[in-house]
C-alpha atoms as a PDB file:
ATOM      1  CA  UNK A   1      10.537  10.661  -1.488  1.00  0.00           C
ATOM      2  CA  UNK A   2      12.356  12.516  -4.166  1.00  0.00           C
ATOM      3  CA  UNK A   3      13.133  10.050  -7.066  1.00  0.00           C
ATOM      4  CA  UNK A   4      15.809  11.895  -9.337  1.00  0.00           C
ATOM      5  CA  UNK A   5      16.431  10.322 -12.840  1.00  0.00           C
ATOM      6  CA  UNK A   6      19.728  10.703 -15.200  1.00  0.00           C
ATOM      7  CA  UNK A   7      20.971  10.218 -18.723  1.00  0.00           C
ATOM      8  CA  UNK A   8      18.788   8.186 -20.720  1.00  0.00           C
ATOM      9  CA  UNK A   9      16.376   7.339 -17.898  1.00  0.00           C
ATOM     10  CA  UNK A  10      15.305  11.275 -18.319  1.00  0.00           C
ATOM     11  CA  UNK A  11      14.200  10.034 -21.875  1.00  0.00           C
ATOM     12  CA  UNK A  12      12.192   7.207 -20.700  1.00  0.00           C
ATOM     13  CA  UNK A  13      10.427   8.702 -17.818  1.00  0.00           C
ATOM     14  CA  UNK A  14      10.392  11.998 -19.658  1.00  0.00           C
ATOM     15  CA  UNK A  15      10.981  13.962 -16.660  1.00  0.00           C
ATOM     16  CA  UNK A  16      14.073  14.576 -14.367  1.00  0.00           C
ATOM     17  CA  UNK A  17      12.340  13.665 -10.632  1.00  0.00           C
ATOM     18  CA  UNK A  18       9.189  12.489  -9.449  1.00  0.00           C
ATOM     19  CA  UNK A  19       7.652  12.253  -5.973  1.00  0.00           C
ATOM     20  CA  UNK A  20       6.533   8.881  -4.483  1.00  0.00           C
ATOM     21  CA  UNK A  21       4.661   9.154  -1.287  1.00  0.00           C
ATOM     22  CA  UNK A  22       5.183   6.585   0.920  1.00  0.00           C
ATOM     23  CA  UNK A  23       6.022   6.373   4.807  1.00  0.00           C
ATOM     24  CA  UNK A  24       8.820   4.167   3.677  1.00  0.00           C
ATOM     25  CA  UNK A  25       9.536   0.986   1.247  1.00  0.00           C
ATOM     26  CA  UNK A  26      12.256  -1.816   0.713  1.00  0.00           C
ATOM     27  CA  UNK A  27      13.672  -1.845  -3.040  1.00  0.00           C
ATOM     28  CA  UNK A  28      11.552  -4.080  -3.911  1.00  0.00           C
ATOM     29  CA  UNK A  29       8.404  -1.971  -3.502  1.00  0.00           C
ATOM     30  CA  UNK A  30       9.831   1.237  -4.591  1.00  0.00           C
ATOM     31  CA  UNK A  31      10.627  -0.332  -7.938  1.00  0.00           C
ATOM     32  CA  UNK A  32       6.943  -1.479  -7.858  1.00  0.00           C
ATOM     33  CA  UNK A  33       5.900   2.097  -7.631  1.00  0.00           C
ATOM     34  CA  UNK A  34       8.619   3.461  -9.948  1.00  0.00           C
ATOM     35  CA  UNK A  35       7.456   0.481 -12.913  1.00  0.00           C
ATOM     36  CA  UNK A  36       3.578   1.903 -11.999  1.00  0.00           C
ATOM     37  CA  UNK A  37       4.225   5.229 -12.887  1.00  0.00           C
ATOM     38  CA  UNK A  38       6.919   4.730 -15.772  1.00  0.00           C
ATOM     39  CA  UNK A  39       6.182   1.107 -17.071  1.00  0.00           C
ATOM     40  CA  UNK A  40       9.021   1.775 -19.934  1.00  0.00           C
ATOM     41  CA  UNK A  41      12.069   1.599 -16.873  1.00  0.00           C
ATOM     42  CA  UNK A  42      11.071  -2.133 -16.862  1.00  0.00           C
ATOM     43  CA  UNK A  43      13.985  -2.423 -19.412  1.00  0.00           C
ATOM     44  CA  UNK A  44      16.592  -0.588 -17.412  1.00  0.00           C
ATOM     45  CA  UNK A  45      15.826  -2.154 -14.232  1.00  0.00           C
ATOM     46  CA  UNK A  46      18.682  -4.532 -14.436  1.00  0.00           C
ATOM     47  CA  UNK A  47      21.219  -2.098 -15.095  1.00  0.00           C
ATOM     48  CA  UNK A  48      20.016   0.989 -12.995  1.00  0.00           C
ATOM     49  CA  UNK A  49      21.814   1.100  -9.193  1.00  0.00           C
ATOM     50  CA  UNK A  50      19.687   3.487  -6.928  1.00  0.00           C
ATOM     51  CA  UNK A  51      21.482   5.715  -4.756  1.00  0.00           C
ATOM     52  CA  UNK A  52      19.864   6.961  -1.668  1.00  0.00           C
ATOM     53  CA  UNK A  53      20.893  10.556  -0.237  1.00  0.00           C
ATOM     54  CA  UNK A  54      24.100  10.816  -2.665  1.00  0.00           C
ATOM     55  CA  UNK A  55      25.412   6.904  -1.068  1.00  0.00           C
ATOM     56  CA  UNK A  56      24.808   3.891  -3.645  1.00  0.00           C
ATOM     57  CA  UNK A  57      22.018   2.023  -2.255  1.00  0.00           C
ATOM     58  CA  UNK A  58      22.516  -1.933  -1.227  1.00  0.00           C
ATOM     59  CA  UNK A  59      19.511  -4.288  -2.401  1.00  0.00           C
ATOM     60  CA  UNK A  60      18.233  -4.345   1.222  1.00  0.00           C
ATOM     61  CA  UNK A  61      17.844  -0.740   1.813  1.00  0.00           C
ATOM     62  CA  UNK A  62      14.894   0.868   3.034  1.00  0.00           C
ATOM     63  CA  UNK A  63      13.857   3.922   1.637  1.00  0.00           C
ATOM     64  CA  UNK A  64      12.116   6.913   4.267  1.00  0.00           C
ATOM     65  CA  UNK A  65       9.873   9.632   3.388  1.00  0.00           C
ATOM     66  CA  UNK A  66      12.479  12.379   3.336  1.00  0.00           C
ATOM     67  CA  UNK A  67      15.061  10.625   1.230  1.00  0.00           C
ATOM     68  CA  UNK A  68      16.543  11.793  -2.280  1.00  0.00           C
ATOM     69  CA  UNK A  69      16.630   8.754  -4.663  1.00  0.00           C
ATOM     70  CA  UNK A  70      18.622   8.891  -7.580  1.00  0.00           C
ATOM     71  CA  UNK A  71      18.745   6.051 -10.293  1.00  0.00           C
ATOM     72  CA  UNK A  72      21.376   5.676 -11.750  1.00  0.00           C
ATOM     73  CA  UNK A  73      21.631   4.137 -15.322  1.00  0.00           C
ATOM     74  CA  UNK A  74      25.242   2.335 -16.604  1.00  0.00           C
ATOM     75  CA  UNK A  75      28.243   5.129 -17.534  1.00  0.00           C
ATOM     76  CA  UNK A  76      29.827   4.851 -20.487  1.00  0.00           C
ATOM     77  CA  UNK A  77      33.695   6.241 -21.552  1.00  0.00           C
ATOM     78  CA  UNK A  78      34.760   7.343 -24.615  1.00  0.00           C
END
């Protein structure tokens, strides 16, 4: 899985995507991975939507090998 990260979550992870191998995971578990590997998205959890293959994600979503995830922080206007 392709995990692609935007706006401030670049910052935190300090990278724009990272690879998570795994056959395939509920959102639950992928967070667990994501939080092993960048412990500082623990704060933006709550506020971050994941997207899977350019759809918003639901909370029950399963997550396959060849997906692109993308998390999505809160947009702001101005």
């Amino acid at each position: 899985m392709r995990v692609l990260f935007f706006a401030q979550l670049k910052d935190v992870t300090g990278c724009e995507s990272a690879e998570i191998e795994a056959a395939s995971l509920d959102s639950e578990r992928l967070w667990r991975e994501l939080l092993k590997k960048f412990p500082a998205l623990a704060a933006h959890r709550a506020a971050t939507r994941l997207a899977r293959n350019w759809e918003y994600a639901g909370p029950n979503a399963i997550f396959a090998s060849g997906d692109e995830i993308a998390l999505i922080p809160p947009v702001s206007g101005g």
